[in-house]
PDB file of N, CA and C in Angstrom:
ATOM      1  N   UNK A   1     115.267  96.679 140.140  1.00  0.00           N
ATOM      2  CA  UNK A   1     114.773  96.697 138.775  1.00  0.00           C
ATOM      3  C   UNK A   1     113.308  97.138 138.769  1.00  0.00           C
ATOM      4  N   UNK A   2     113.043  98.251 138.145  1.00  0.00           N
ATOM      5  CA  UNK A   2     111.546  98.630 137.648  1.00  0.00           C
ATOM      6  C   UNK A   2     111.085  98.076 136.909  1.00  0.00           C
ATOM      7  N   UNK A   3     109.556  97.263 136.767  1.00  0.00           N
ATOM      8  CA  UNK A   3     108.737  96.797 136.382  1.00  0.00           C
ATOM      9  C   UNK A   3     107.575  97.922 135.885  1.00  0.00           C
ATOM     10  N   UNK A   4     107.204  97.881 134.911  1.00  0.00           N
ATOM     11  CA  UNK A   4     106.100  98.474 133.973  1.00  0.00           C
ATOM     12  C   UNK A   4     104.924  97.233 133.926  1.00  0.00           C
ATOM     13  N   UNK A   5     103.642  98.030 134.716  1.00  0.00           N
ATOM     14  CA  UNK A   5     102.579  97.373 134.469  1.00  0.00           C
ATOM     15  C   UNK A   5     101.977  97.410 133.083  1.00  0.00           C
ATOM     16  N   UNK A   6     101.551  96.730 132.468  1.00  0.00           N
ATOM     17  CA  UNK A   6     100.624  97.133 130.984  1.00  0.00           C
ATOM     18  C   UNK A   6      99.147  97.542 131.708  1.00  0.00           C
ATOM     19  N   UNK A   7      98.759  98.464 130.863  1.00  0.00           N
ATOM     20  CA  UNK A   7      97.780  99.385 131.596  1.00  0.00           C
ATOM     21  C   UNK A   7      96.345  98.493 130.950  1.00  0.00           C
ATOM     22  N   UNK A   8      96.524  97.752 129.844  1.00  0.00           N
ATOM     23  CA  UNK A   8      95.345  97.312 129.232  1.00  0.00           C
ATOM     24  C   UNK A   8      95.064  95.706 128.855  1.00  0.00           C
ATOM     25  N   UNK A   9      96.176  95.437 129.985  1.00  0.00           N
ATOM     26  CA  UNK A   9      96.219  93.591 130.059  1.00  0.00           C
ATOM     27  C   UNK A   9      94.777  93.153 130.095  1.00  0.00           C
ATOM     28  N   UNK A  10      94.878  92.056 129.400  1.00  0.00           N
ATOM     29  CA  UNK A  10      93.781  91.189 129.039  1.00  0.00           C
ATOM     30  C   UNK A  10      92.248  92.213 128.990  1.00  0.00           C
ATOM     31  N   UNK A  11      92.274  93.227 128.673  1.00  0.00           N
ATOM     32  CA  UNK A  11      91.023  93.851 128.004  1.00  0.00           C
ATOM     33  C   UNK A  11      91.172  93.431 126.682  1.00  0.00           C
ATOM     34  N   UNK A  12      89.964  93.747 126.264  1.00  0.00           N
ATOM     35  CA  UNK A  12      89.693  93.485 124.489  1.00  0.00           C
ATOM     36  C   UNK A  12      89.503  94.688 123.737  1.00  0.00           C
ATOM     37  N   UNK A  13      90.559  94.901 122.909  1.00  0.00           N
ATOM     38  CA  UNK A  13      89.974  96.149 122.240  1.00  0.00           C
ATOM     39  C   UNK A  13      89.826  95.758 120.755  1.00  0.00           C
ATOM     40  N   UNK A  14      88.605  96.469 119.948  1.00  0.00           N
ATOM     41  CA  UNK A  14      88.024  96.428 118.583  1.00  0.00           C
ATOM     42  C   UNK A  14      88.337  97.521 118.070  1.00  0.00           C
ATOM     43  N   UNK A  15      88.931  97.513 116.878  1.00  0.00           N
ATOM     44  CA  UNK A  15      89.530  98.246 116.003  1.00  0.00           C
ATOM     45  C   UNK A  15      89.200  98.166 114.833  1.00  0.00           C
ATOM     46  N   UNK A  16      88.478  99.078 114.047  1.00  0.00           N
ATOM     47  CA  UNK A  16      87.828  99.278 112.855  1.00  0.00           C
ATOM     48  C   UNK A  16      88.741  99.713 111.886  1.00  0.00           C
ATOM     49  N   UNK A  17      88.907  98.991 110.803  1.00  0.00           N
ATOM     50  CA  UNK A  17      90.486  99.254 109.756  1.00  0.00           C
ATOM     51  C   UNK A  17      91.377  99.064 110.198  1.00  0.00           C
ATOM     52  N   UNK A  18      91.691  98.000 111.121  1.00  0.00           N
ATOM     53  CA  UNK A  18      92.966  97.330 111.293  1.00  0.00           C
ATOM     54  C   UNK A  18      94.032  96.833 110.263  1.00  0.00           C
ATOM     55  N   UNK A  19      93.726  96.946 108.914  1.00  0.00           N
ATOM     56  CA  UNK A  19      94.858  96.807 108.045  1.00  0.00           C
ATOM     57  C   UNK A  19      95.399  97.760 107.430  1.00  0.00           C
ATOM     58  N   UNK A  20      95.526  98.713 108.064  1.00  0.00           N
ATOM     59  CA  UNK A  20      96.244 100.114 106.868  1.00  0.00           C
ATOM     60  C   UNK A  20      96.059 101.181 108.233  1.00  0.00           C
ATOM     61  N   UNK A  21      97.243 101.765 107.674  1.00  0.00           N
ATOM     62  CA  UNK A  21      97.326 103.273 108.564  1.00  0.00           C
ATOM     63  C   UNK A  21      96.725 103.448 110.053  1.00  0.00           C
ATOM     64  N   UNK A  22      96.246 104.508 110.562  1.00  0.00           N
ATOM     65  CA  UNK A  22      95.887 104.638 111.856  1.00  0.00           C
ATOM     66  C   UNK A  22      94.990 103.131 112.656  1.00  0.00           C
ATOM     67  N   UNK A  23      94.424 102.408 111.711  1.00  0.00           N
ATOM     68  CA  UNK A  23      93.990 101.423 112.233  1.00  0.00           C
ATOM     69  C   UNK A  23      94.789 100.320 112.706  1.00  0.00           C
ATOM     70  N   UNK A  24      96.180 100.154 112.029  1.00  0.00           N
ATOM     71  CA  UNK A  24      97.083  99.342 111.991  1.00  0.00           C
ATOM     72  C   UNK A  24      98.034 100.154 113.277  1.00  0.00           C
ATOM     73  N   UNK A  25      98.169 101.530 113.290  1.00  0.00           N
ATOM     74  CA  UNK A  25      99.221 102.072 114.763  1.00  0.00           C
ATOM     75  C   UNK A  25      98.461 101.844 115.526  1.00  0.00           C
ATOM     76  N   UNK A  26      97.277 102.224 115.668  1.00  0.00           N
ATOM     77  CA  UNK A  26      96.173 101.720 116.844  1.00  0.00           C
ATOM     78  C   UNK A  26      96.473 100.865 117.543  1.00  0.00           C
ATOM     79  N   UNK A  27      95.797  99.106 116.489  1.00  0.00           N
ATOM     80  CA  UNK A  27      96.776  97.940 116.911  1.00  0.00           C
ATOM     81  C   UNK A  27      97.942  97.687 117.371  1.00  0.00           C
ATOM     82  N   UNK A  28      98.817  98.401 116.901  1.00  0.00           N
ATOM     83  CA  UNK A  28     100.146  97.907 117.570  1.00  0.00           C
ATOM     84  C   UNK A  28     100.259  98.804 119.130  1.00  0.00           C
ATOM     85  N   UNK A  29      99.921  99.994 118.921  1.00  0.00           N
ATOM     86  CA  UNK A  29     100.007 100.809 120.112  1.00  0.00           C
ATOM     87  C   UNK A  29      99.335 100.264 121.304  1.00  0.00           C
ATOM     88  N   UNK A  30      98.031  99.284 120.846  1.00  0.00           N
ATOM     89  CA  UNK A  30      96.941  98.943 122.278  1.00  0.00           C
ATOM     90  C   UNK A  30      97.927  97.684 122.922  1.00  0.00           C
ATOM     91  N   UNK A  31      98.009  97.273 122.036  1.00  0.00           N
ATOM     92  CA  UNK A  31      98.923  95.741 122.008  1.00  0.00           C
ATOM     93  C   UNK A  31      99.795  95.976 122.762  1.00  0.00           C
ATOM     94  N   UNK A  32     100.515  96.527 122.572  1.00  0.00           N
ATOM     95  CA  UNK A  32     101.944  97.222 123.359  1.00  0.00           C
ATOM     96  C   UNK A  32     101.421  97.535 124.960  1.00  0.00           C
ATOM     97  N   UNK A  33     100.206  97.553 125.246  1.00  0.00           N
ATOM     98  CA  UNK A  33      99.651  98.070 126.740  1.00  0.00           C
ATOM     99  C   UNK A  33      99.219  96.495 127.278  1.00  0.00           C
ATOM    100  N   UNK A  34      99.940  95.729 126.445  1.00  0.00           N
ATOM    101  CA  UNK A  34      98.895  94.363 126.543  1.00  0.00           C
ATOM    102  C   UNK A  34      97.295  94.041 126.213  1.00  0.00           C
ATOM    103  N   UNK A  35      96.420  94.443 125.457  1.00  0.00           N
ATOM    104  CA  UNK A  35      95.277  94.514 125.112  1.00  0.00           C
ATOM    105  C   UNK A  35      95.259  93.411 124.607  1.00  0.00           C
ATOM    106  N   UNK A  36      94.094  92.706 124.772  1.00  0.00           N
ATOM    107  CA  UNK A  36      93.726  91.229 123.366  1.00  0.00           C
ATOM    108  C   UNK A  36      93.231  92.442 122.244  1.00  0.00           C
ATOM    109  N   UNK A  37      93.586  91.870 120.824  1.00  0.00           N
ATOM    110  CA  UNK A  37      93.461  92.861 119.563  1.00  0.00           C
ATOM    111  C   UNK A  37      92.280  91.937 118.931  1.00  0.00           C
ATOM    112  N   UNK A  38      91.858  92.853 118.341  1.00  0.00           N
ATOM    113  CA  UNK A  38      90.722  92.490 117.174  1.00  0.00           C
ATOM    114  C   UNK A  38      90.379  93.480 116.346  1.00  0.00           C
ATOM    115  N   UNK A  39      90.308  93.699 115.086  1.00  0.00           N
ATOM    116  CA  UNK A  39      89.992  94.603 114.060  1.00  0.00           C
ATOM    117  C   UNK A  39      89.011  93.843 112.841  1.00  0.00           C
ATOM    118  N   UNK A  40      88.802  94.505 111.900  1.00  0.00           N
ATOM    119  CA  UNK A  40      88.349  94.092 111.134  1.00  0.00           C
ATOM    120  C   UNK A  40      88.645  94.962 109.632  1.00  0.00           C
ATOM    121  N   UNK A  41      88.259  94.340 108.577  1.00  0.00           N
ATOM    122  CA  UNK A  41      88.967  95.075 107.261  1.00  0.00           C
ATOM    123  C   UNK A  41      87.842  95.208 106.495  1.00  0.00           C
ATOM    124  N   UNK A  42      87.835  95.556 105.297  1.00  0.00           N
ATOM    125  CA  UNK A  42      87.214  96.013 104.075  1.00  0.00           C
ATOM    126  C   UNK A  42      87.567  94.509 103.076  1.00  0.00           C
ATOM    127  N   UNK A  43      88.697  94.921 102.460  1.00  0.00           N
ATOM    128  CA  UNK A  43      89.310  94.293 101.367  1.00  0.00           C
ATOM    129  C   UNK A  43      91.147  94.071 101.199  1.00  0.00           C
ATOM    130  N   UNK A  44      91.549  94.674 101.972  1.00  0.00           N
ATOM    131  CA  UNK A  44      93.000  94.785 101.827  1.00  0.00           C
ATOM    132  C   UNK A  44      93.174  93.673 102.822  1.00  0.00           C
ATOM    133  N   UNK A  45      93.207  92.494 102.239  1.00  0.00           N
ATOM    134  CA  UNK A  45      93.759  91.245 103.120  1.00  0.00           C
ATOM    135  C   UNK A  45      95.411  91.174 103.628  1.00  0.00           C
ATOM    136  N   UNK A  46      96.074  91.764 102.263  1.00  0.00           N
ATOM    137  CA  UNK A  46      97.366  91.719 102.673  1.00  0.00           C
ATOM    138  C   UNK A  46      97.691  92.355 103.551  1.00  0.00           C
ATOM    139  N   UNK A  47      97.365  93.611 103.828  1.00  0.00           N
ATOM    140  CA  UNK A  47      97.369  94.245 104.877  1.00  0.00           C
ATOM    141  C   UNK A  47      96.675  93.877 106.359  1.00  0.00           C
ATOM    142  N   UNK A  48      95.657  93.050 106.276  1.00  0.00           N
ATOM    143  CA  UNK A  48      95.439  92.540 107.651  1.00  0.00           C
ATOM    144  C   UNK A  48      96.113  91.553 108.161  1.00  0.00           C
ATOM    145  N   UNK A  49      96.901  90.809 106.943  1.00  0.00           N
ATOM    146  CA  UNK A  49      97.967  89.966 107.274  1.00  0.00           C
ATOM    147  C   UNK A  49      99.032  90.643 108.076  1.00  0.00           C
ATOM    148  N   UNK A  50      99.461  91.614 107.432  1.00  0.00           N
ATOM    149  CA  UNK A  50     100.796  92.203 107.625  1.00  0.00           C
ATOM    150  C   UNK A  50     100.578  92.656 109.160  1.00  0.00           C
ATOM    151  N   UNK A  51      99.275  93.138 109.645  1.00  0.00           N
ATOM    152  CA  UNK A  51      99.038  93.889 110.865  1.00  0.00           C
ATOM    153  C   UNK A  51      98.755  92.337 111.780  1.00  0.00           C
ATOM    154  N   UNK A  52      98.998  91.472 111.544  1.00  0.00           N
ATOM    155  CA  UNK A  52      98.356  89.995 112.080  1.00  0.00           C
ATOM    156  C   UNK A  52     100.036  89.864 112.506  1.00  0.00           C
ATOM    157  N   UNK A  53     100.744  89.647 111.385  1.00  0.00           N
ATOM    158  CA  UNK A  53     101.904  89.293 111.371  1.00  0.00           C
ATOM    159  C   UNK A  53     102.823  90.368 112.403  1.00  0.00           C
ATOM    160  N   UNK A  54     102.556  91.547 112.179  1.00  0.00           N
ATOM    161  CA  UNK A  54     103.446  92.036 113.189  1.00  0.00           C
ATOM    162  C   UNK A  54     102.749  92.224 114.592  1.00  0.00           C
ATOM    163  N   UNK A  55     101.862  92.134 115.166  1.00  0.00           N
ATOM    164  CA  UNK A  55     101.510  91.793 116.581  1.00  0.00           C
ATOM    165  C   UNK A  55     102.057  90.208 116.664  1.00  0.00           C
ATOM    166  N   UNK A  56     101.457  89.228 116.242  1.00  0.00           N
ATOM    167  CA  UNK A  56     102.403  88.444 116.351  1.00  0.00           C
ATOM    168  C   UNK A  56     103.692  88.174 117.026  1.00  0.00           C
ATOM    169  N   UNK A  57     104.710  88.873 116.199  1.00  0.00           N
ATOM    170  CA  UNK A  57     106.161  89.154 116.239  1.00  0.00           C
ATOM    171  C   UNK A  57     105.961  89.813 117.711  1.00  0.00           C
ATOM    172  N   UNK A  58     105.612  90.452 117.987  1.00  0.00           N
ATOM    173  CA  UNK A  58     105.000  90.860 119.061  1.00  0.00           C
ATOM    174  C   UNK A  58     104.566  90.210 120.490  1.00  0.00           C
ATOM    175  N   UNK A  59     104.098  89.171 119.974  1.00  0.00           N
ATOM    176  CA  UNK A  59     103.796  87.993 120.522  1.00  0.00           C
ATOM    177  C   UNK A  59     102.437  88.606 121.344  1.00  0.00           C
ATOM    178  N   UNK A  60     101.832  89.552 120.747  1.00  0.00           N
ATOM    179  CA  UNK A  60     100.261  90.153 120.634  1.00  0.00           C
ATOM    180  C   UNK A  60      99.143  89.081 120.190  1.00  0.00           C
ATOM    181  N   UNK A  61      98.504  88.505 121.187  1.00  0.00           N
ATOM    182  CA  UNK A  61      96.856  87.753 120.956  1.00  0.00           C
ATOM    183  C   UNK A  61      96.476  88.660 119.957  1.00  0.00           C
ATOM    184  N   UNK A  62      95.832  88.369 118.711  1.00  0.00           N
ATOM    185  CA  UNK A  62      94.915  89.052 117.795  1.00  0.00           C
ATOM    186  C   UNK A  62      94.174  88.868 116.647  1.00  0.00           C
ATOM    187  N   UNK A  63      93.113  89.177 116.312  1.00  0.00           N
ATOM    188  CA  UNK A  63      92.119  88.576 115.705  1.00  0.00           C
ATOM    189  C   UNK A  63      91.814  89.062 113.855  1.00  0.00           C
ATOM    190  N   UNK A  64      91.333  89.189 113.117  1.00  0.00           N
ATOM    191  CA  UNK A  64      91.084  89.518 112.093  1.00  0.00           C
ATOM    192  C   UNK A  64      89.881  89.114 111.653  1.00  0.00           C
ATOM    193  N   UNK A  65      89.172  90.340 110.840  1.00  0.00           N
ATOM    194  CA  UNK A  65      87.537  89.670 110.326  1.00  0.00           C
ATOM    195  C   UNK A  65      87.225  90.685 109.502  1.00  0.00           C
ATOM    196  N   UNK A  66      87.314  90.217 108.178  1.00  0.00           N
ATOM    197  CA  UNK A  66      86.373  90.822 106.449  1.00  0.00           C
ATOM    198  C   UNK A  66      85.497  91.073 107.023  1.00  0.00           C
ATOM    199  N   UNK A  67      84.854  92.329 107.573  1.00  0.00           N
ATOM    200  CA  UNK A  67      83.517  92.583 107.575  1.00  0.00           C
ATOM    201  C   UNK A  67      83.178  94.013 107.364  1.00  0.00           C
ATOM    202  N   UNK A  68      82.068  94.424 107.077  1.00  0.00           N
ATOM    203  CA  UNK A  68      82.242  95.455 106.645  1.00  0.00           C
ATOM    204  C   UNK A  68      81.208  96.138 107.578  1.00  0.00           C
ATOM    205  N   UNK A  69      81.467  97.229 108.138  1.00  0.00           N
ATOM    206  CA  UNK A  69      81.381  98.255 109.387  1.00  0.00           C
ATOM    207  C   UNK A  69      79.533  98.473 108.595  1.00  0.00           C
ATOM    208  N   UNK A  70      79.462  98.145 107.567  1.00  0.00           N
ATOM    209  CA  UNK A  70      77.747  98.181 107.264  1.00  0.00           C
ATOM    210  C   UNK A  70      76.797  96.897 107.569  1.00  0.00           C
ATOM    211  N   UNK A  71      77.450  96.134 107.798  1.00  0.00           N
ATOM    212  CA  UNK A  71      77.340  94.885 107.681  1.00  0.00           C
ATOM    213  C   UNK A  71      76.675  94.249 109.179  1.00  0.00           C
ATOM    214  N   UNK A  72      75.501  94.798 109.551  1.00  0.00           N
ATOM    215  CA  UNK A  72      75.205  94.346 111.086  1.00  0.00           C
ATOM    216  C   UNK A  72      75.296  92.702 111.692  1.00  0.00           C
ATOM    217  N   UNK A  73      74.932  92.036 110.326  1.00  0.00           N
ATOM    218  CA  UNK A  73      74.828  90.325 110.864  1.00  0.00           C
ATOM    219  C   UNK A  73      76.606  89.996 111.124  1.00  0.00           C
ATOM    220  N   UNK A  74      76.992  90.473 109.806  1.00  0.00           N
ATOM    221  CA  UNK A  74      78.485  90.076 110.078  1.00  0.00           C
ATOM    222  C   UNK A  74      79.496  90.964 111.404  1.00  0.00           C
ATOM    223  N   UNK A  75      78.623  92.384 111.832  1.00  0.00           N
ATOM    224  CA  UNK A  75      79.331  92.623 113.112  1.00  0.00           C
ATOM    225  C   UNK A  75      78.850  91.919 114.294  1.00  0.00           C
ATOM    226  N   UNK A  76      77.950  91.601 114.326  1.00  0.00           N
ATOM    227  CA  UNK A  76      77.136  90.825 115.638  1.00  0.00           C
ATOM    228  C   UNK A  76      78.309  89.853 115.416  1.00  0.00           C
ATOM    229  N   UNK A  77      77.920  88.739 114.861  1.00  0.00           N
ATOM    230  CA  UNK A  77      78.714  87.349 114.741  1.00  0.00           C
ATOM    231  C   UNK A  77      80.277  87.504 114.654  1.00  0.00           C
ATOM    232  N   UNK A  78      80.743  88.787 114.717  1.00  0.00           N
ATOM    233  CA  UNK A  78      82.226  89.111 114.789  1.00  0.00           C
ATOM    234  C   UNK A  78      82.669  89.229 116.385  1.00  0.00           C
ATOM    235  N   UNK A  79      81.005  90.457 116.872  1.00  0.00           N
ATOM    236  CA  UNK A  79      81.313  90.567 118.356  1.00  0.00           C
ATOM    237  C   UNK A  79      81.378  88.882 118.657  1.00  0.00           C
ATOM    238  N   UNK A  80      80.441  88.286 118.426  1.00  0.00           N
ATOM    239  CA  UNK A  80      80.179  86.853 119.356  1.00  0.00           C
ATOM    240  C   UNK A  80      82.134  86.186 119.124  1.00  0.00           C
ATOM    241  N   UNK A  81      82.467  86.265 117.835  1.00  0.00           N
ATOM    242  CA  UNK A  81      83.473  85.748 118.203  1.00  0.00           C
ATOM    243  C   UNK A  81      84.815  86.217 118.969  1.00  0.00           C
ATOM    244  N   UNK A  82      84.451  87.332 118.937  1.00  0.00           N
ATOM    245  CA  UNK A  82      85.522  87.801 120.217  1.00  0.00           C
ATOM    246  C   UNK A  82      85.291  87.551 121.437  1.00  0.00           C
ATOM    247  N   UNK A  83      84.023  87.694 121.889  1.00  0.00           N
ATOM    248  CA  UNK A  83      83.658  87.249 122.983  1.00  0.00           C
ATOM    249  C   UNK A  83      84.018  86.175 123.608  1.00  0.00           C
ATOM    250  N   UNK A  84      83.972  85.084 122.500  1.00  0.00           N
ATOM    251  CA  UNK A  84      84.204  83.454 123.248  1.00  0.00           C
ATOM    252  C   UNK A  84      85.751  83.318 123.063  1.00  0.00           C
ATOM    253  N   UNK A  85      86.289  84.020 122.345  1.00  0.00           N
ATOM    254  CA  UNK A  85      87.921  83.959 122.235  1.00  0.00           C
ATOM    255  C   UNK A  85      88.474  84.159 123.720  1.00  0.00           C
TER     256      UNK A  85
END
């Protein structure tokens, strides 16, 4: 029986617009290599749900955070919390 290594086990990858479109295949695609996930959104909560919910299902580690890519205090304190995750 062949075994498939995941190429991106336990790295962390950050993903900017993780709730909608290419930000959301991103996620699932890194995930799928084994990556710990983390993104962050704008405003479309339902959608960071939905991208929460299907890594999940997945049984994908992954993170979510309202912040906005202008927003330097709230990206610092986003990195810090990935970090200690």
């Amino acid at each position: 029986m062949m075994t498939f290594k995941k190429r991106l086990f336990e790295k962390r990858i950050l993903i900017t617009g993780g709730s909608r479109g290419l930000g959301a295949a991103f996620c699932e695609c890194f995930a799928q290599e084994g990556a710990k996930i983390a993104f962050n959104y704008g405003s479309d909560q339902t959608g960071a749900q939905r991208t929460l919910s299907q890594l999940a299902a997945n049984n994908a580690p992954a993170l979510a955070f309202q912040v906005s890519v202008l927003d330097s205090e709230g990206l610092t304190q986003m990195v810090k919390e990935i970090e200690s995750a």
